[in-house]
Each structure stands twice: as C-alpha cells, then as structure tokens.
Protein backbone atom coordinates (compact mmCIF):
# COMPACT_ATOMS: atom_id res chain seq x y z
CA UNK A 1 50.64 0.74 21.95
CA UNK A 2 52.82 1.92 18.47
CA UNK A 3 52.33 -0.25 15.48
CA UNK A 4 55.80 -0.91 14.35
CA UNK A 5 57.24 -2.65 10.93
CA UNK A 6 59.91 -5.62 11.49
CA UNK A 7 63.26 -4.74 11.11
CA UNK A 8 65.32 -5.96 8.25
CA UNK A 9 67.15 -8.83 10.44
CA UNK A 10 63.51 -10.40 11.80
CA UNK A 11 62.43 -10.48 7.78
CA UNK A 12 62.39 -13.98 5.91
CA UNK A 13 64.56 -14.43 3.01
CA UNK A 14 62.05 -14.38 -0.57
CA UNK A 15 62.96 -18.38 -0.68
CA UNK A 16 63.50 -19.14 3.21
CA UNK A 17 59.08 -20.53 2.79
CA UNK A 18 57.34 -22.43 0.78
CA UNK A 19 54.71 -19.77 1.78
CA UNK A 20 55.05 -17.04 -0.61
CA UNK A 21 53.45 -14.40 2.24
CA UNK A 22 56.10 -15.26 4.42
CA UNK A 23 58.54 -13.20 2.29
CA UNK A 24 56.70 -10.15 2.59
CA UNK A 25 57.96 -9.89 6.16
CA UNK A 26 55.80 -8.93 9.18
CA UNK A 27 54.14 -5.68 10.72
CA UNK A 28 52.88 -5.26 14.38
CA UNK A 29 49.46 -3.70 14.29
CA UNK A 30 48.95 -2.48 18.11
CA UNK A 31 49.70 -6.06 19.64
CA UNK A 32 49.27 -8.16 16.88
CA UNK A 33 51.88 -9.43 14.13
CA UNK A 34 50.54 -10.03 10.72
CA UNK A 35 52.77 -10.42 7.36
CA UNK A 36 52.58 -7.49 5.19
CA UNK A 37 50.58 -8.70 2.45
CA UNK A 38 47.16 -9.51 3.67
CA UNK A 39 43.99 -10.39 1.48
CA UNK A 40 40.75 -8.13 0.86
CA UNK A 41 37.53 -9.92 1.21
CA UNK A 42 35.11 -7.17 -0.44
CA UNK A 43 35.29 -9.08 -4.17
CA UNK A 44 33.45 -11.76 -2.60
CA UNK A 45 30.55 -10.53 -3.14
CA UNK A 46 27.67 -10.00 -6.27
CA UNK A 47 28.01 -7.19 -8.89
CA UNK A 48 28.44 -3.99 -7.57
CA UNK A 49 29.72 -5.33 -4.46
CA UNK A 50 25.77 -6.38 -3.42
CA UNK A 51 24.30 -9.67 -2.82
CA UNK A 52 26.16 -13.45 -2.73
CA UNK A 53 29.29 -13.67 -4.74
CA UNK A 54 28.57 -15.89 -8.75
CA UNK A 55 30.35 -18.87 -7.39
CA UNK A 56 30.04 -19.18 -3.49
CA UNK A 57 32.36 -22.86 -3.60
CA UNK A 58 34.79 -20.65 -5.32
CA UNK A 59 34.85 -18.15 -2.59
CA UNK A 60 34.96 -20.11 0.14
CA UNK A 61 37.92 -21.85 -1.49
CA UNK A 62 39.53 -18.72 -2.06
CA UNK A 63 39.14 -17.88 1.69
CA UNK A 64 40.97 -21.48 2.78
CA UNK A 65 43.96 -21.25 0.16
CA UNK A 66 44.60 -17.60 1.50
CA UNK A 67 45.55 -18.92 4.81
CA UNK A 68 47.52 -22.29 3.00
CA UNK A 69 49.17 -19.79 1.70
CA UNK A 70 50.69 -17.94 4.71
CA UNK A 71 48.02 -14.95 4.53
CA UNK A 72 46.92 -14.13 8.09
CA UNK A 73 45.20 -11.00 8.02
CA UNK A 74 42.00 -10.60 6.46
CA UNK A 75 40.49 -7.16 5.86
CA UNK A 76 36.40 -6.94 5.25
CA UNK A 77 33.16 -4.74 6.32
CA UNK A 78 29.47 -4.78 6.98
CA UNK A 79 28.83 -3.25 3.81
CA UNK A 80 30.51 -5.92 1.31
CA UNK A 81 27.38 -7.49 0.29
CA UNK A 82 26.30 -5.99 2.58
CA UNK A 83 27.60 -8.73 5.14
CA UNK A 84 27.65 -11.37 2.40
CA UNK A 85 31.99 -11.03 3.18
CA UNK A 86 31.67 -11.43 7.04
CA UNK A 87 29.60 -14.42 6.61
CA UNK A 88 31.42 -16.41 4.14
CA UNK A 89 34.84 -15.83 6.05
CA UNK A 90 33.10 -17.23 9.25
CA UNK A 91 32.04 -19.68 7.07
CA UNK A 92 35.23 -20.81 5.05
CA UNK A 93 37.45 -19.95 8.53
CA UNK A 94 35.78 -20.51 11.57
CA UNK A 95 37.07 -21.76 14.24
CA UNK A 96 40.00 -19.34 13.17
CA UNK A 97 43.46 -20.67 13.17
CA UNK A 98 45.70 -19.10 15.90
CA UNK A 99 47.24 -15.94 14.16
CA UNK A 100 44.74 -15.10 12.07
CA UNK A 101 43.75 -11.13 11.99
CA UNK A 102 40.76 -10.14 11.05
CA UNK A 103 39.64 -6.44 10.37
CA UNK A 104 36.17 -5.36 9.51
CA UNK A 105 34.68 -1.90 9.19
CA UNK A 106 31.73 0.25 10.01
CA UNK A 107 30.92 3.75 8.55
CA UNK A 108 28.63 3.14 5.33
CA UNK A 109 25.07 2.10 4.60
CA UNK A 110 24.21 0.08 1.68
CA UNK A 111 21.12 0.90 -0.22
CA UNK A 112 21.84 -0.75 -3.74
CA UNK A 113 24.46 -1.76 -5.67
CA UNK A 114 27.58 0.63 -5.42
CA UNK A 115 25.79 2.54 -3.58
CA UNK A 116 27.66 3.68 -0.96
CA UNK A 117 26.27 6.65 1.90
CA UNK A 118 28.44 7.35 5.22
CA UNK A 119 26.92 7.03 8.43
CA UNK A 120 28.61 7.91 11.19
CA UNK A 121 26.03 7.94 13.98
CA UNK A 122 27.17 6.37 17.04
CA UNK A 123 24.28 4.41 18.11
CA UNK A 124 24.63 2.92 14.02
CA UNK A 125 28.12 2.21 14.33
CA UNK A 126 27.59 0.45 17.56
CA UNK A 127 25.03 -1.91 16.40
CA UNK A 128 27.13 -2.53 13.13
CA UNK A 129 29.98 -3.85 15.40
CA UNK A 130 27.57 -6.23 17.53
CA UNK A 131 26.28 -7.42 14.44
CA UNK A 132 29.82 -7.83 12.91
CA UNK A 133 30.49 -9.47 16.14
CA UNK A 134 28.01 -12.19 15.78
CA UNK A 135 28.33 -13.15 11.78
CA UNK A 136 32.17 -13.66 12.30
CA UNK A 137 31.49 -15.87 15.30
CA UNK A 138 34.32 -13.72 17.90
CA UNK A 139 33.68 -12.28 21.24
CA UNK A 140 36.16 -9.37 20.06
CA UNK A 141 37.03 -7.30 16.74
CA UNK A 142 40.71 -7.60 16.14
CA UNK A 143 40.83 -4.28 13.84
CA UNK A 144 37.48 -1.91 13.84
CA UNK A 145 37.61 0.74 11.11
CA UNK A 146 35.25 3.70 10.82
CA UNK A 147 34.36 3.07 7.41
CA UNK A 148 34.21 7.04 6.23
CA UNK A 149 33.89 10.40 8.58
CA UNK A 150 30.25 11.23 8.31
CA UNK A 151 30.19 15.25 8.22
CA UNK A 152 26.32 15.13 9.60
CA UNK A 153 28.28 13.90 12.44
CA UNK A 154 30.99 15.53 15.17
CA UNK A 155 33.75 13.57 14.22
CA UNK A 156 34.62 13.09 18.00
CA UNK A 157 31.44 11.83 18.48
CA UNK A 158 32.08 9.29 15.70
CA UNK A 159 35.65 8.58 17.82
CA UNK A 160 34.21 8.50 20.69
CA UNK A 161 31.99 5.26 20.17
CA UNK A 162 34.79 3.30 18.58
CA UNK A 163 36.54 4.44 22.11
CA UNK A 164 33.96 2.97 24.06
CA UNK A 165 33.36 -0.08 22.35
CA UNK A 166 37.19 -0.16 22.33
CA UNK A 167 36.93 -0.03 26.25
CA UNK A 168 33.66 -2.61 26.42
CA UNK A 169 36.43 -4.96 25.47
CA UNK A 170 34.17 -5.39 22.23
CA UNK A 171 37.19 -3.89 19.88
CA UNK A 172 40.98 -4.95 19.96
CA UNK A 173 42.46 -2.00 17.91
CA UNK A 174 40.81 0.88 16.13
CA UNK A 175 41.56 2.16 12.61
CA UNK A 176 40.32 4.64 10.10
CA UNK A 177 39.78 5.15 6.56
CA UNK A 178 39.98 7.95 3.52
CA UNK A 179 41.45 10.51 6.23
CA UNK A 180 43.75 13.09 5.62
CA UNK A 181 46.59 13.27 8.05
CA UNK A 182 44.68 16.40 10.06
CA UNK A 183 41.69 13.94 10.96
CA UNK A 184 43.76 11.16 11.95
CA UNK A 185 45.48 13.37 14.48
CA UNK A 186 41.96 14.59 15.84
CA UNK A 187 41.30 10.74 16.57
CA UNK A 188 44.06 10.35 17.40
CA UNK A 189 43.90 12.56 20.52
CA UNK A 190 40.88 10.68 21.76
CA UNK A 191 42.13 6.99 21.03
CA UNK A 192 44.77 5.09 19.19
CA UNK A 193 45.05 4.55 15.63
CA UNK A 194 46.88 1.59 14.79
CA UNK A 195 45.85 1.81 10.90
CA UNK A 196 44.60 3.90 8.25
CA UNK A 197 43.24 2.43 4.97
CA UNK A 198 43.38 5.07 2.23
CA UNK A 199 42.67 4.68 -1.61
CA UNK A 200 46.83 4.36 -2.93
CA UNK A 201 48.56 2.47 -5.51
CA UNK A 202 51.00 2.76 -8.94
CA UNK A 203 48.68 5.70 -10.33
CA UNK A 204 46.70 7.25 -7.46
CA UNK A 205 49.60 8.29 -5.40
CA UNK A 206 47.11 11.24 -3.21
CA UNK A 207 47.58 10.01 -0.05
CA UNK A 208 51.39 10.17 -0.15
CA UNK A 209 51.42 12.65 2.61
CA UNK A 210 49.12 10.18 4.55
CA UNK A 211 51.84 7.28 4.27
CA UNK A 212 54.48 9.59 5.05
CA UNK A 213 52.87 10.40 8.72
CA UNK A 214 52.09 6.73 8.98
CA UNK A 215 55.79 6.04 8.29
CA UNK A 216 56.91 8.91 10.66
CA UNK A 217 54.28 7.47 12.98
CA UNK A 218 54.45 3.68 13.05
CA UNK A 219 50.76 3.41 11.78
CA UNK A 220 50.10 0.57 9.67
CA UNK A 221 48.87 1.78 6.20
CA UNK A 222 46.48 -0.29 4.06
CA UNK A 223 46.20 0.50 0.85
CA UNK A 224 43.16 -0.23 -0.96
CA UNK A 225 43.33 -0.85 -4.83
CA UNK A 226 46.66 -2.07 -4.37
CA UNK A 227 47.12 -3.46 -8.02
CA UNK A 228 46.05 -0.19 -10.23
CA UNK A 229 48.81 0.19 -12.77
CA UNK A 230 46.77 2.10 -15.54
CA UNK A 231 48.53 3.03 -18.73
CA UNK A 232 51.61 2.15 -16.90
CA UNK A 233 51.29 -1.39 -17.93
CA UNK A 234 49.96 -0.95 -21.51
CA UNK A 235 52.57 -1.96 -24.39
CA UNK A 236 55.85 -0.24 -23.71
CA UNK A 237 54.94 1.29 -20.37
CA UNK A 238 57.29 0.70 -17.25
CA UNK A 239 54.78 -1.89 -16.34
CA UNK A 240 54.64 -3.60 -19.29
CA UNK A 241 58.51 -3.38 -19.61
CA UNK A 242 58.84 -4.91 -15.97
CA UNK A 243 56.53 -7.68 -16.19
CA UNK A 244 58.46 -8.98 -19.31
CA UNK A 245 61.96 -8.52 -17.36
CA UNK A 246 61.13 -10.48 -14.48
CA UNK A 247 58.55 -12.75 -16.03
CA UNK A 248 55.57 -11.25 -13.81
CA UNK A 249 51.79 -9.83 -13.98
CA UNK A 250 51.05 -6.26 -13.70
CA UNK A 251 49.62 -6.82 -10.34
CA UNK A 252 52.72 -8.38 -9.20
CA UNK A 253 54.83 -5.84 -10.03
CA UNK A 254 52.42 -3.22 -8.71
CA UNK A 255 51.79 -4.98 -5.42
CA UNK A 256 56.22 -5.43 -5.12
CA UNK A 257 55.85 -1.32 -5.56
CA UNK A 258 54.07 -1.21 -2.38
CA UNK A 259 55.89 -3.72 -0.43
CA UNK A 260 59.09 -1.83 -1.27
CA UNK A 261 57.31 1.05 -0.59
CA UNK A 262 57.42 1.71 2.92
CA UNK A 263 57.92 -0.38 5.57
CA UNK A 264 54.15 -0.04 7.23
CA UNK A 265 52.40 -0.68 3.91
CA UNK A 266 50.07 -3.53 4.06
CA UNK A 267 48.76 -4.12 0.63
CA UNK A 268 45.66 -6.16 0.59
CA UNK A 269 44.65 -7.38 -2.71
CA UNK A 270 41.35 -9.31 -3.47
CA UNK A 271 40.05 -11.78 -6.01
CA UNK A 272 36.90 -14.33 -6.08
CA UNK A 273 39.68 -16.89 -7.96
CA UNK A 274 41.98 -18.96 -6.49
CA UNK A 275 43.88 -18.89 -9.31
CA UNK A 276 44.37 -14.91 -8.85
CA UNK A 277 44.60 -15.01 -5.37
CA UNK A 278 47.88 -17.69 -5.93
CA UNK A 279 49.48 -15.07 -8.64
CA UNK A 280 48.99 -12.27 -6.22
CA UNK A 281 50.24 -13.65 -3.09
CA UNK A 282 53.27 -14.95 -5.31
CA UNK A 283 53.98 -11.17 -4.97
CA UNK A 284 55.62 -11.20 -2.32
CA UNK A 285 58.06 -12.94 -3.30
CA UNK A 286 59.34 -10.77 -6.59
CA UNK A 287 62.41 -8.27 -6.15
CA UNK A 288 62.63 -4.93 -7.94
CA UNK A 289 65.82 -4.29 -8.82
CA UNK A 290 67.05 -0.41 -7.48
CA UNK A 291 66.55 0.46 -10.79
CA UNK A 292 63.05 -0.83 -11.83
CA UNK A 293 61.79 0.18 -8.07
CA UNK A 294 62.79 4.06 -9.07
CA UNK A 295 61.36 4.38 -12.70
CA UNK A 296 58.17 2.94 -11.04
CA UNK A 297 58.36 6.03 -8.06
CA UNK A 298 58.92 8.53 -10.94
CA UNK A 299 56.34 7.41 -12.64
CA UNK A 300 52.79 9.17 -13.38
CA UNK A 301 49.17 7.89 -14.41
C-alpha cells in the first residue's frame, strides 16, 4: 500500500481546532493516518543522548501534553538512551489512545555518549525489534526503521529481516533512514517503504533529491532536525525578519518551511519542555505568506 498526503479539501482550516496539530493536516503512512507534524522522542534522554533524561516528571509530561495537543505520531529508537525513549513513552502513554502512531528504529549500537556505530546484522536487528516490542508494551511495531545501512552488511540482507519480521506480523510498515534515493529503490524492490527519515531542514537542504522521489512517490518523508535555521535567523536574516513579521520563534517559522514544503513532509520536532513542545506544535498553525515562503526556498546556510 502507497503512502499518500491529504488533499487540500480533507485539510482543517489553521483555526477550525483548538488543537494546533490539527492544522497541519494529515498524511497516510501505508494504512495509517497521522497529522503532519509529529513529535521526536530522542531529547528525552541524558547528555549526549545516553542515560535518563535531567528531569524524568518533565518528560513524561512532555509525552502527555503532546497527545493533548493533537500530536499522534511519535517517532523514537532503541538507541535514544539507549531505550531510556521507548520506556518513558510506554510509561507516560500506555495503554495508547486509539490513533496514536508510534515509530521506533533499529540500525545503531550505543557504546557511550554520542556514540553512534551502525549495525545492520540481521539476527541484531531482529532482537532489537523484540526488545522494542516488549518496552513499548505492543504486540506490533506501527513504523520499523533501519536505523543506518551497515556496509559490513548486504544491504538486502539488512531488507530482508525487516521483510520477515514485517511478515511475522511483528512490524506494521517498514521505513528507512539517511538513504539516498538509489538505496531506497533497492529496498524497495524487496519490500515497501512507506517512509524515509533523512537529516533536512532551513540550512541542510542535501536530501532535496530524496524528498523529491518521496513526493513523486507518495513516501512519507521525516525530516530530522526540523528547526535548524543557522545564520538565517541571526539579526537581519530572513529568519530573524520573519519571526518579527508574524510575531513567531525561529523554530516556528522553520518548522511552517517544511509544512509548506511538500505535501509528504512530516516534521518531527523534539524538546524535554513542555513549554517548547507547546511553541512548536503552535507551528502548525502559522501561514507564510507566498512571499516569505520563497525568500526562505532561496535561501542558503
């Protein structure tokens, strides 16, 4: 099954909710609907993404205002903390409120803090998803993404195991992560790809030709370090310039970018405040004018 955007008729008004994700409209991933700006669960965690997060009340508070405020899809992995993440969303979540979507990944082994080594054998990412499996408390994995290709590794191999644990039942929908449009078409001929979760934002704009196929391709694309605006948003910048306009934060403006964007771009910001999570999910509901959303395309870092 194609993961396809929502047309422009099925998307809410920016003031039809009190839920300020509701006006960032709705993509299908495989079978499942989610709104387009989601929340990413790796900042709740200890310095350099290792151990528990400075304030665990905080996070789990974090985790319960996300879904107040209209977010239902929830991206983590086995290796934020490592499995600090998965834990405190069963913890904060569980039982899960009908809708909610939540992805998790497999691919990288933690030795330290940001430390971060690929590992792609099959047997490890199999065990990774039983043990994801248990800490988040589900019988099935709404979104498994390999983490990062391991080159020690045939990459079919590493496709190959999400197929199988895809056909185990033990997987809903399979994604991928810092590909280039080349390897998601070799995965893509052994299983579907309903997602791909590349490095993109204001200032790193690499994986354009990535979004592009995703576009072309109905293939939900998650950006990760949504809210990187760089010198863009230092004094007199097209940031900076922006924010003042429209009476917003830098990360507001940059996450509005994406939304605009492209239709299959599902931004998913993350924060160990409440206080950040509320200004970035308020987001959603800013509108670039033609004008501001162009500068901010021309733009370079």
């Amino acid at each position: 099954m194609t993961a396809t955007a929502s047309s422009p008729s099925t998307k809410p008004s920016r003031t039809a909710s009190t839920r300020p994700i509701d006006a960032s409209g709705t993509f299908t991933l495989g079978d499942l609907r989610v709104h387009r700006l989601g929340f990413g669960a790796m900042r709740l965690t200890g310095d350099g993404i290792w151990g528990p997060p400075k304030d665990h009340d905080e996070c789990i508070r974090v985790l319960k205002r996300a879904v107040e405020l209209g977010v239902d899809f929830i991206d983590t992995a086995d290796s934020y903390g490592p499995y600090i993440s998965e834990e405190l969303i069963h913890e904060a979540l569980h039982p899960y409120p009908r809708g909610l979507v939540i992805a998790t990944k497999a691919g990288i082994l933690r030795t330290g803090p940001n430390q971060w080594i690929p590992l792609g054998n099959p047997t490890y990412l199999r065990q990774e998803c039983e043990m994801s499996l248990r800490r988040l408390g589900v019988e099935r994995i709404d979104l498994f993404q390999l983490h990062r290709i391991d080159a020690n590794y045939p990459a079919a191999d590493q496709f190959g195991e999400l197929k199988k644990l895809q056909s185990e039942g033990k997987v809903r929908h399979v994604g991928l992560s810092e590909v280039t449009v080349d390897q998601i078409k070799a995965a893509r001929r052994i299983l579907p790809i309903v997602s791909v979760q590349n490095e993109y934002n204001l200032v790193n704009r690499k994986s354009e030709d990535v979004l592009d196929y995703c576009e072309a391709e109905g293939i939900g694309f998650i950006p990760w370090f949504p809210v990187a605006s760089g010198k863009l948003a230092q004094p007199g910048g097209i940031v900076d310039k922006i924010t003042k306009a429209a009476n917003a934060t830098p990360a507001q403006v940059a996450l509005a970018w994406l939304l605009r964007r492209s239709p299959v771009m599902l931004p998913i910001p993350g924060t160990s405040s409440v206080a950040h999570l509320e200004e970035n999910c308020a987001a959603a509901t800013l509108e670039l004018t033609d004008d501001q959303f162009e500068e901010l395309s021309r733009a370079t870092k």
